[in-house]
Protein backbone atom coordinates (compact mmCIF):
# COMPACT_ATOMS: atom_id res chain seq x y z
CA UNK A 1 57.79 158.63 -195.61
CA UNK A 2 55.93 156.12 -197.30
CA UNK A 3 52.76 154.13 -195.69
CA UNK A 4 54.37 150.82 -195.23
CA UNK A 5 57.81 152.65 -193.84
CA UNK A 6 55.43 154.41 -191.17
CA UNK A 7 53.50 150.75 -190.57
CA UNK A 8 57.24 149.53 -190.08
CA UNK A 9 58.35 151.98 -187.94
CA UNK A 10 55.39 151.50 -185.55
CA UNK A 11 55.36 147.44 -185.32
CA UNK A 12 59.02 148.07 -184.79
CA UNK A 13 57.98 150.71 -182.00
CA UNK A 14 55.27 148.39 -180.45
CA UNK A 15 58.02 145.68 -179.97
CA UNK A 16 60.34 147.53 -177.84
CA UNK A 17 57.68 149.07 -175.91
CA UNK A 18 56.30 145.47 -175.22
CA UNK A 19 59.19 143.99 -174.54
CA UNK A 20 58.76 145.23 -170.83
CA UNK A 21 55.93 143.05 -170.62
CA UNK A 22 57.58 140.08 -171.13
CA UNK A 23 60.41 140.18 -169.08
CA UNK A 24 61.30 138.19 -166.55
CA UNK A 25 59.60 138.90 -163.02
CA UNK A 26 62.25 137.84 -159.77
CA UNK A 27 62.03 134.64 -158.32
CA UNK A 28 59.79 134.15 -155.45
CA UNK A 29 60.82 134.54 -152.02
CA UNK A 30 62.12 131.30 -150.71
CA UNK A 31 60.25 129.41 -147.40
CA UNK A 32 62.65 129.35 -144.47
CA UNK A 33 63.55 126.00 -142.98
CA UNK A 34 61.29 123.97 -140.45
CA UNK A 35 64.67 124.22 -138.22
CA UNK A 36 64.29 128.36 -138.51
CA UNK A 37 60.63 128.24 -137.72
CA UNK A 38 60.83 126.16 -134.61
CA UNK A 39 63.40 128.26 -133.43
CA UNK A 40 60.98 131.16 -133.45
CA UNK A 41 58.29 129.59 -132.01
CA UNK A 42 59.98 127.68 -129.57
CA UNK A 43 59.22 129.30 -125.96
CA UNK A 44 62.57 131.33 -124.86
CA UNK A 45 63.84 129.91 -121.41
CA UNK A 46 63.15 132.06 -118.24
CA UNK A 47 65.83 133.13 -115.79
CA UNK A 48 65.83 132.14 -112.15
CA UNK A 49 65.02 135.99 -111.36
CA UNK A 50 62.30 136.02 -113.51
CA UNK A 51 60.37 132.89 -112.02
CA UNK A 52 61.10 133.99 -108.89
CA UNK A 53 59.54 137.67 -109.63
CA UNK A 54 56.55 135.82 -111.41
CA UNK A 55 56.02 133.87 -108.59
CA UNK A 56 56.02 137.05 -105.74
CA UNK A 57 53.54 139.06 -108.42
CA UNK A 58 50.95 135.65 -108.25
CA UNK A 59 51.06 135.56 -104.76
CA UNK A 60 50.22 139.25 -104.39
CA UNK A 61 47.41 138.55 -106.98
CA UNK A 62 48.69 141.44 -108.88
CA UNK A 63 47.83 141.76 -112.96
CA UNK A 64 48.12 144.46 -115.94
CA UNK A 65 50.11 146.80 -115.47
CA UNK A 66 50.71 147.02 -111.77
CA UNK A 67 52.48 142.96 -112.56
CA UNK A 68 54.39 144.33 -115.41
CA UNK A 69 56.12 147.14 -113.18
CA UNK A 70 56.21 144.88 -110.26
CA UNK A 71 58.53 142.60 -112.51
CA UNK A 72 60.35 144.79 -113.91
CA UNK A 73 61.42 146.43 -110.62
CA UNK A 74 61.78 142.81 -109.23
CA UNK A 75 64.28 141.54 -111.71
CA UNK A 76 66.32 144.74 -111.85
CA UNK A 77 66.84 144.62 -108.27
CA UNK A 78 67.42 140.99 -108.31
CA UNK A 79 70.44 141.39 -111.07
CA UNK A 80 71.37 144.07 -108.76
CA UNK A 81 72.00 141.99 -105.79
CA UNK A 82 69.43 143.24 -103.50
CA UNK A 83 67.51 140.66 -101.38
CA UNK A 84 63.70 141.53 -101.64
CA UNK A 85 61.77 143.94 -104.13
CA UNK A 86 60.38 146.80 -103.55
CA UNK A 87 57.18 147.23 -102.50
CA UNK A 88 54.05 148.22 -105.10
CA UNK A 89 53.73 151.59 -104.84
CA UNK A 90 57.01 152.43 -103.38
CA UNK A 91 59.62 154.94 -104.79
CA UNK A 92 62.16 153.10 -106.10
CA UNK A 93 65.54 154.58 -104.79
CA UNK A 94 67.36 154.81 -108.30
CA UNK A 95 64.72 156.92 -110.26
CA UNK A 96 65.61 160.58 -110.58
């Protein structure tokens, strides 16, 4: 091979490898919607039981995690059918 056939054969070479360079990158991501993002942020509406549970768990002054399993017991009794919740501390009837 000849000097300029080698000096071909590389500019050719550096093209193609370039080329990858150059191409096109993907479009950006596109912003959702005002509608979408009020819909997240927009506060999700409470049911009756869980106002009702909130309310019980203020009035015992209770907070952390002694509120959090005081709800949760609340509600779940209250979907249940049951007329009052359990007290703090007690065994629920339904654990195993």
């Amino acid at each position: 091979m000849t000097l300029a056939s080698r000096l071909a054969a590389i500019a050719l070479a550096s093209l193609l490898a370039s080329g990858a360079a150059f191409a096109q990158t993907a479009a950006p991501a596109t912003k959702p919607d005002a509608a979408a993002i009020a819909d997240r942020k927009a506060p999700k509406e409470r049911s009756a039981e869980s106002l009702e549970c909130s309310k019980q768990a203020d009035a015992k002054g209770l907070k952390g995690k002694e509120r959090k399993k005081f709800r949760r017991e609340c509600k779940k009794e209250a979907r249940a059918g049951t007329a009052a919740p359990a007290a703090p501390g007690a065994p629920a009837a339904d654990k195993k």
